[in-house]
Protein backbone atom coordinates (compact mmCIF):
# COMPACT_ATOMS: atom_id res chain seq x y z
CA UNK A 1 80.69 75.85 169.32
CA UNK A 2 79.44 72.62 168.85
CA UNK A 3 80.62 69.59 166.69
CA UNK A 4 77.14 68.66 165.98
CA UNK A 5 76.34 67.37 161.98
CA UNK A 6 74.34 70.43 160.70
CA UNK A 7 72.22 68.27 158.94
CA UNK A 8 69.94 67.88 162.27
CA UNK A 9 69.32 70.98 163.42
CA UNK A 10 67.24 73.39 162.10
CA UNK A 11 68.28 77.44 161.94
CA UNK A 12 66.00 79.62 163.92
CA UNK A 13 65.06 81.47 160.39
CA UNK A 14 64.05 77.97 159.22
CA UNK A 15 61.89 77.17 162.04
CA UNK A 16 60.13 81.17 161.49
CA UNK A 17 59.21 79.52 158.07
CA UNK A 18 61.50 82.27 156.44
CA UNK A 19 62.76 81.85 153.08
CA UNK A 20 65.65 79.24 152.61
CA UNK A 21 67.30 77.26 149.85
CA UNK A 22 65.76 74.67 148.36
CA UNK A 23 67.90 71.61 150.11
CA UNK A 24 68.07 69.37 146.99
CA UNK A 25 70.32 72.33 145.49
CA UNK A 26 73.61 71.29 145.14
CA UNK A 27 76.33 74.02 145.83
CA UNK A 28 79.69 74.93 145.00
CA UNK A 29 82.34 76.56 147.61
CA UNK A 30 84.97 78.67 145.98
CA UNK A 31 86.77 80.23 149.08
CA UNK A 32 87.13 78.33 152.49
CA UNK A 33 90.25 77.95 154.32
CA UNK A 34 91.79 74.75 155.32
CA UNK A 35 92.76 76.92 158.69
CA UNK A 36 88.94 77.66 159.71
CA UNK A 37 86.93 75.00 158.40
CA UNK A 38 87.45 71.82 160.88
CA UNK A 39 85.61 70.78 163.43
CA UNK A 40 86.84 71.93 167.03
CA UNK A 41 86.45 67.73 168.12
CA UNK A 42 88.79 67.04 165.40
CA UNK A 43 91.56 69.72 165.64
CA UNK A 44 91.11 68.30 169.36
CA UNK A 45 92.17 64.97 168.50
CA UNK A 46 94.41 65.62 166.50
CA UNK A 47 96.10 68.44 168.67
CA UNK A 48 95.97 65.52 171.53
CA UNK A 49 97.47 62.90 168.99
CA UNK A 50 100.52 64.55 168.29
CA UNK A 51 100.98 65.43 171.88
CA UNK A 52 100.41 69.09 171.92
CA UNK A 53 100.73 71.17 174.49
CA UNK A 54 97.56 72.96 175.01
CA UNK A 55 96.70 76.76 176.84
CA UNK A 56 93.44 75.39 178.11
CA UNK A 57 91.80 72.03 179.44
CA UNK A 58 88.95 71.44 178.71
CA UNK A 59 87.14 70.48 175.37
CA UNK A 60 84.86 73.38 175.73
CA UNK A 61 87.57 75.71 176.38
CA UNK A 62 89.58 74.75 173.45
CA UNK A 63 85.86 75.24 171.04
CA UNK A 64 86.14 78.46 172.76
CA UNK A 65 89.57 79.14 171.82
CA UNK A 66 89.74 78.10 167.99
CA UNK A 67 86.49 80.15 167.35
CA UNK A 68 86.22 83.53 166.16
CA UNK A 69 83.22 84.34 168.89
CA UNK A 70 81.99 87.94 168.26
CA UNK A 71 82.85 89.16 171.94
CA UNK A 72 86.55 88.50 171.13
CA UNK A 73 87.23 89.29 167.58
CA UNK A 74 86.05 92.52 166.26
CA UNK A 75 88.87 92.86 163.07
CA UNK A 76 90.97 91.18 160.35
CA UNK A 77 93.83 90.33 162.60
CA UNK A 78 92.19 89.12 165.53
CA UNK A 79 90.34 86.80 162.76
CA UNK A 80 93.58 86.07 161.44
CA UNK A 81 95.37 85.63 164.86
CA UNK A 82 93.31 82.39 165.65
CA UNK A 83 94.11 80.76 162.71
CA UNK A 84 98.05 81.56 162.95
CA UNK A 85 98.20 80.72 166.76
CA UNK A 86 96.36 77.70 166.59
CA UNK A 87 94.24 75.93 163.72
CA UNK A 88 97.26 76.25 161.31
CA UNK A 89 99.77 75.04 164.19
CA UNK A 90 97.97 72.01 164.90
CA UNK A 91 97.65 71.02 161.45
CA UNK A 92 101.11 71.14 160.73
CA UNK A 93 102.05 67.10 160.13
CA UNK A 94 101.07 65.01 156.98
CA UNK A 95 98.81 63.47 159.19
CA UNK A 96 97.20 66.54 160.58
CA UNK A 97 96.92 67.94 157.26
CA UNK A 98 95.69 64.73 155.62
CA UNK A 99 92.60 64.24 157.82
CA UNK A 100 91.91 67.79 157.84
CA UNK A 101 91.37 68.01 154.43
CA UNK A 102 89.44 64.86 154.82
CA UNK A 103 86.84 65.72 157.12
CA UNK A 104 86.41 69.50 155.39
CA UNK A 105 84.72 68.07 152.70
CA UNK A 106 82.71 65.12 154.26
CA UNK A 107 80.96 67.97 156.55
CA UNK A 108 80.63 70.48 153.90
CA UNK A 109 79.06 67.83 151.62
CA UNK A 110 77.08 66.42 154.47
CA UNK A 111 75.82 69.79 156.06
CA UNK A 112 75.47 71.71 153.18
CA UNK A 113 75.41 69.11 150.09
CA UNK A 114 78.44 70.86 148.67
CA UNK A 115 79.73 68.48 145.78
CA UNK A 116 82.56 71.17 144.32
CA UNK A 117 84.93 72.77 146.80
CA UNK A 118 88.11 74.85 146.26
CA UNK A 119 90.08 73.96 149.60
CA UNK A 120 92.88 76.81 150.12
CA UNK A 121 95.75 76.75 152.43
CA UNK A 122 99.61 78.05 152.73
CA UNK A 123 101.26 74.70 152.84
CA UNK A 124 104.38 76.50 154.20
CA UNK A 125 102.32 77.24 157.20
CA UNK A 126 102.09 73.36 158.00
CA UNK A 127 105.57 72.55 157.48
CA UNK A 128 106.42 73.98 161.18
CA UNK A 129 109.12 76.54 159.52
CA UNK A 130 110.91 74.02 157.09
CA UNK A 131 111.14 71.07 160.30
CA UNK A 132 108.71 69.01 158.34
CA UNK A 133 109.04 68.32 154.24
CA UNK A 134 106.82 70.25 151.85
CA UNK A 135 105.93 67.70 149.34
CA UNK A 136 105.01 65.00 152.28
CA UNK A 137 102.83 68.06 153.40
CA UNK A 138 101.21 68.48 149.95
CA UNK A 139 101.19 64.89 149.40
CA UNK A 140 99.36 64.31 152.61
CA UNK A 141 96.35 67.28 151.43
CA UNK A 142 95.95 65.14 148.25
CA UNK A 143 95.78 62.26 149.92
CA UNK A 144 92.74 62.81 152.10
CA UNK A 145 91.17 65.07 148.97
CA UNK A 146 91.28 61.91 146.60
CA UNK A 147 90.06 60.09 149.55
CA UNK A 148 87.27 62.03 150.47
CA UNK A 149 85.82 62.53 147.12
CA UNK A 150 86.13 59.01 146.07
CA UNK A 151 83.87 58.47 149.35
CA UNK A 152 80.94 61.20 148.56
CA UNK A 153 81.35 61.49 144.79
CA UNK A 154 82.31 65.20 144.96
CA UNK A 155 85.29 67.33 143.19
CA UNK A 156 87.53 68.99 145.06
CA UNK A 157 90.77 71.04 144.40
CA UNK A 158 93.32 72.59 146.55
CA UNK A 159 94.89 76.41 146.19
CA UNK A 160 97.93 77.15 147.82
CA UNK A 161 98.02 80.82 149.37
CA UNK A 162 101.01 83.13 148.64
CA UNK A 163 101.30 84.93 152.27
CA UNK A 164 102.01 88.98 151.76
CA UNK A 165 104.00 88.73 155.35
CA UNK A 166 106.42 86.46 153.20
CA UNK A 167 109.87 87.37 151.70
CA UNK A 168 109.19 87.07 147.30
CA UNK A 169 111.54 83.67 147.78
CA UNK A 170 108.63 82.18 149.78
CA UNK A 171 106.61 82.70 147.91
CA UNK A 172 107.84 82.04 144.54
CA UNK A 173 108.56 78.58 146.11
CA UNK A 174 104.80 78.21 146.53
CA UNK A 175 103.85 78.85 143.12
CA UNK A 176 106.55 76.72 142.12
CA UNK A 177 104.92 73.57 143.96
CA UNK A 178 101.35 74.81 142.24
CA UNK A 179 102.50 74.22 138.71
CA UNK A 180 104.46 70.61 140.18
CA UNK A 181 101.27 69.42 141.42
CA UNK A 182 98.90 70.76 138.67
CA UNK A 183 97.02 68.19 137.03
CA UNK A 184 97.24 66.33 140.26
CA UNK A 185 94.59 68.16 142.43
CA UNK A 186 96.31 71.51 143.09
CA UNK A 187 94.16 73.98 140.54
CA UNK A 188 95.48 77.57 141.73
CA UNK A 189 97.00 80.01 144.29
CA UNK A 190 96.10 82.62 145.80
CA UNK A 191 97.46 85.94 148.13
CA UNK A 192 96.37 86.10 151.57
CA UNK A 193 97.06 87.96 154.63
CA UNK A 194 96.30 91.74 156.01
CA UNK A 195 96.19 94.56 153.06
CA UNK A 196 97.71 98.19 155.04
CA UNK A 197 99.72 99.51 152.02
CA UNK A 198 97.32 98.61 148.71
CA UNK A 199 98.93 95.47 147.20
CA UNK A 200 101.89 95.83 149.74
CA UNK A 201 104.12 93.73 148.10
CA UNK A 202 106.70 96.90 147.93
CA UNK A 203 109.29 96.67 145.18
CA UNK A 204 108.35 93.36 144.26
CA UNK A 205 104.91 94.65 142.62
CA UNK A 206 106.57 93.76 138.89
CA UNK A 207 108.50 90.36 139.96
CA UNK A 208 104.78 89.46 141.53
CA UNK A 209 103.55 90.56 137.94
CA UNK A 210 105.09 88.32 136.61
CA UNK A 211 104.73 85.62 138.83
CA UNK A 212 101.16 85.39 138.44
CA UNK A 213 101.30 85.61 134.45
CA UNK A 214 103.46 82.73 134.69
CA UNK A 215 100.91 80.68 136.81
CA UNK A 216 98.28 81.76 134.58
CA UNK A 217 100.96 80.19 131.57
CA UNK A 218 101.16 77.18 133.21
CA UNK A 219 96.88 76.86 133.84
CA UNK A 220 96.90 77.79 137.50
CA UNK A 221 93.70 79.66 138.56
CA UNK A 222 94.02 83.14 140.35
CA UNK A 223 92.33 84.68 143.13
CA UNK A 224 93.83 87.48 145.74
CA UNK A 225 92.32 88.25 149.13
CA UNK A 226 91.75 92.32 148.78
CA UNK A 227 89.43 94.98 149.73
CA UNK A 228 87.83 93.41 152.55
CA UNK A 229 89.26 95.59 155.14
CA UNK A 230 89.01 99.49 155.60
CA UNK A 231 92.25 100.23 155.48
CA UNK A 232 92.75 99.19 151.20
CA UNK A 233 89.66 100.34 150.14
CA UNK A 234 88.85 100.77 146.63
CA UNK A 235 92.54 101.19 145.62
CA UNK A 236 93.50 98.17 146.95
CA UNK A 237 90.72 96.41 144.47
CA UNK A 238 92.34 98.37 141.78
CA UNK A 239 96.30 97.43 142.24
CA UNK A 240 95.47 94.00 142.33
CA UNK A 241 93.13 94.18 139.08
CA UNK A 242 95.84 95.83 137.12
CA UNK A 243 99.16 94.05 138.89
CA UNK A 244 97.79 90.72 139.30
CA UNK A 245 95.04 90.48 136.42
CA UNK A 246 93.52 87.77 138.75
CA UNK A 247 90.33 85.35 137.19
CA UNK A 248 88.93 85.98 140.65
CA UNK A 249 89.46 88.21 143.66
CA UNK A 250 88.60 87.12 147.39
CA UNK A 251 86.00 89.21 149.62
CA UNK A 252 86.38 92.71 147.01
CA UNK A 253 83.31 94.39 149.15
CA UNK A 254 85.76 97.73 149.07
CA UNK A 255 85.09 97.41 144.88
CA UNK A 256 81.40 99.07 145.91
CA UNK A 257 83.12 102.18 146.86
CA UNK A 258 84.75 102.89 143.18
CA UNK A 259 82.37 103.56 139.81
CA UNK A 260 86.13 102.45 137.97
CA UNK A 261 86.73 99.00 139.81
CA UNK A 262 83.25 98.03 139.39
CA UNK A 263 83.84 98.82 135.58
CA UNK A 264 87.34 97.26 135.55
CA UNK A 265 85.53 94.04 137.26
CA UNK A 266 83.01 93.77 134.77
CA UNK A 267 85.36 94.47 131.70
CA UNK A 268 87.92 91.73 132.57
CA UNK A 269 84.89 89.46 134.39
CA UNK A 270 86.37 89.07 137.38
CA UNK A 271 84.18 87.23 140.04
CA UNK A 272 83.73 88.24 143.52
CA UNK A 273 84.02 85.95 146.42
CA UNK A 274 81.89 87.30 149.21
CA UNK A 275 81.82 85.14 151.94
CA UNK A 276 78.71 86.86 154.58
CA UNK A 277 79.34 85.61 158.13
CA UNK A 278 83.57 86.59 158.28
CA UNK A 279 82.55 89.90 156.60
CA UNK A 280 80.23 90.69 159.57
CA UNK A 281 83.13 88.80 161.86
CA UNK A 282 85.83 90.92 160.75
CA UNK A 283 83.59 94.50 160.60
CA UNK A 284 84.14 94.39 156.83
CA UNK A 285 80.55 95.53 156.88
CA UNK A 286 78.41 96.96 160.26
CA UNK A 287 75.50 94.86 159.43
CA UNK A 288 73.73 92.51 156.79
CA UNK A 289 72.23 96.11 156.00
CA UNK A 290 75.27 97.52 154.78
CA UNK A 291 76.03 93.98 153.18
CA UNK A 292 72.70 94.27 150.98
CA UNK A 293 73.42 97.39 150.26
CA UNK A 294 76.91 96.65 148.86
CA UNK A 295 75.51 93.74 147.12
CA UNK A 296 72.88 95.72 144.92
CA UNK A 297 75.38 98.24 143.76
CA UNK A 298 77.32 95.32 142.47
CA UNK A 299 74.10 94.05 140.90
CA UNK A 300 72.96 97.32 139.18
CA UNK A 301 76.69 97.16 137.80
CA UNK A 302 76.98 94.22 136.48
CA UNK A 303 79.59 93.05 138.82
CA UNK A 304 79.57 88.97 139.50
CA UNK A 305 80.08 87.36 142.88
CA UNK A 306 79.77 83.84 144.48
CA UNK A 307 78.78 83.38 148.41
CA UNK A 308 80.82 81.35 150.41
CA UNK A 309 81.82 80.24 153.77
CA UNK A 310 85.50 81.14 153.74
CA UNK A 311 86.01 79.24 157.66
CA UNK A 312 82.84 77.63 157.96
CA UNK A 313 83.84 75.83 161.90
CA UNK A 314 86.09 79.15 162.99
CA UNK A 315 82.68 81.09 162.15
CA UNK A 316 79.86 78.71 163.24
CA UNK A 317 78.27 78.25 160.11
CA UNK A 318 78.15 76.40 156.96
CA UNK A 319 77.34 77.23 153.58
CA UNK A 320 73.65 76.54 152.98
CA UNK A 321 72.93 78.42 156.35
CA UNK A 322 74.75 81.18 154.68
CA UNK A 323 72.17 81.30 151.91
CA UNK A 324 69.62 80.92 154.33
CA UNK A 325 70.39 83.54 156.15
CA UNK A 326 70.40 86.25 153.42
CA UNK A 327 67.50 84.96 151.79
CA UNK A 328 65.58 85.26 155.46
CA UNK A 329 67.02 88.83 155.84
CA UNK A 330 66.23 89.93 152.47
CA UNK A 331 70.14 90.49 151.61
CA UNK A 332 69.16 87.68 148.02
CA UNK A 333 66.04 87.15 146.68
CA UNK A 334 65.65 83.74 145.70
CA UNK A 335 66.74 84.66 141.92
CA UNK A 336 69.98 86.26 142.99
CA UNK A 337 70.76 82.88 145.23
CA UNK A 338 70.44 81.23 142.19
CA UNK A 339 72.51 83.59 140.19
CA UNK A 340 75.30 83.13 142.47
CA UNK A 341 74.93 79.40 142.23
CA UNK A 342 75.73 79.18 138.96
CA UNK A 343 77.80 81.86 138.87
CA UNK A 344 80.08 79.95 141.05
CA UNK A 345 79.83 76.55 139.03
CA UNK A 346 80.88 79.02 136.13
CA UNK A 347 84.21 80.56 137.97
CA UNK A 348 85.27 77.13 139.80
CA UNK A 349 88.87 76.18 138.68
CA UNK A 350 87.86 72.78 138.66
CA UNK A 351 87.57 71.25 135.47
């Protein structure tokens, strides 16, 4: 991958003359992890910085090794398994963290004129297993937000992500530090992580319940990562609709499979966040075919969605060239770009 600024190069479809996005559009990014969305130079620096100690030596080994090339990740957890082993390690100091969150949303505004961006991350994946101090991480992500919307006049809010591999504890600690920092730049959570068992959250389906009404009490937003794998299908859509009763839900292609989720989706107006290029990535869908496809059922339903990037740098793209590229494939028509735009300024949890 290169580090180049998007902003002066030119897709291939763009060049063909295909249809693209009108570039004075301003956008709105509702799903993009902290973990996949910096620059390989700067998770190099930083990486160097703090002295780590690296599998590889060169620069273009390491771009290699923090992106999710096609030839070596054909699934979720091989997605997954680049961010754990390596974006999310080297990010875990208030430093790290602090200019990551930084330089997310300079590029995004700069490559894709993004001016309101939900940034999402698990900040008890930066805090190197309890070594380093929550709040300084926390502190650290608001830091370089504040600081990087004060420079390009954008908003910008963070979401902390509940992790399904964690122990309830965990994660009730996380939603605990949501409702501290609300009103201070933290606007939700989230639950992230590989679906094999529906909502897999075992016996702690009611205490999670729960958990979520009382973020919603407090004026958290709600998403959930579900149905964007095979293996939860349509079922998995549906346990988190009913358990969860989330504003939002992340991905949700699996909803296409089931006339009642589509329904339940619509009745409680739950958006969609389909994010294009990871769903390819991760073989959540064959081909931009079976994307369109997926995309007009929720249409003729009634069913709302948003398109976004979800690791724009881990992916190699950013999210006006995600536009762009279902626009030139035929995936949107230039109404339905539109209608996600807005939809997404409607669902943001930024207020």
């Amino acid at each position: 991958m290169s580090d180049v600024d998007y902003t002066m190069v030119q897709p291939p479809f763009e060049r063909r003359g295909a249809a693209r996005l009108d570039p004075s559009i301003e956008l709105c990014d509702l799903h993009i992890h902290v973990g996949g969305a910096v620059a390989p130079h700067v998770l190099w620096s930083i990486a160097h910085e703090h002295g780590f100690k690296l599998p590889v030596k060169s620069y273009w080994e390491f771009c290699d090794l923090v992106t999710a090339r096609p030839e070596k990740v054909a699934s979720l957890g091989e997605y997954l398994a680049i961010l754990h082993q390596w974006t999310e390690k080297i990010q875990s100091s208030p430093h790290a963290i602090e200019r990551s969150v930084y330089e997310i949303i300079g590029k995004e505004y700069r490559s894709s004129r993004v001016t309101a961006i939900e940034l999402r991350f698990n900040p008890m994946k930066r805090n190197l297993g309890g070594e380093r101090d929550l709040d300084h991480i926390i502190h650290a992500a608001l830091r370089g937000m504040e600081r990087a919307c004060l420079e390009y006049s954008c908003r910008a809010g963070l979401m902390f992500c509940l992790a399904r591999e964690f122990d309830y504890e965990l994660n009730e600690i996380i939603v605990r530090k949501a409702e501290k920092y609300l009103g201070r730049g933290v606007i939700g959570i989230d639950v992230a992580g590989p679906e094999r068992h529906g909502l897999e959250f075992g016996a702690d389906v009611d205490a999670y319940r729960e958990l979520f009404a009382r973020a919603r009490h407090a004026g958290l937003g709600t998403t959930v990562h579900t149905g964007e794998t095979s293996h939860t299908a349509a079922p998995g859509v549906l346990a988190v609709i009913e358990h969860l009763q989330p504003a939002r839900i992340g991905h949700g292609l699996a909803a296409a499979q089931s006339e009642e989720a589509m329904r339940k989706l619509v009745e409680r107006n739950i958006v969609l966040e389909i994010c294009p290029s990871s769903n390819l990535r991760t073989r959540a869908v064959s081909d931009l075919d079976e994307l369109g496809a997926i995309l007009r059922r929720f249409d003729e339903h009634g069913v709302r969605y948003t398109i976004n990037t979800d690791g724009p740098y881990l992916l190699d793209t950013h999210l006006r060239g995600e536009f762009d590229m279902l626009l030139s494939h035929g995936v949107l028509t230039a109404e339905g770009a539109l209608r996600c735009i807005e939809t997404a300024r409607q669902a943001t949890f930024l207020r």
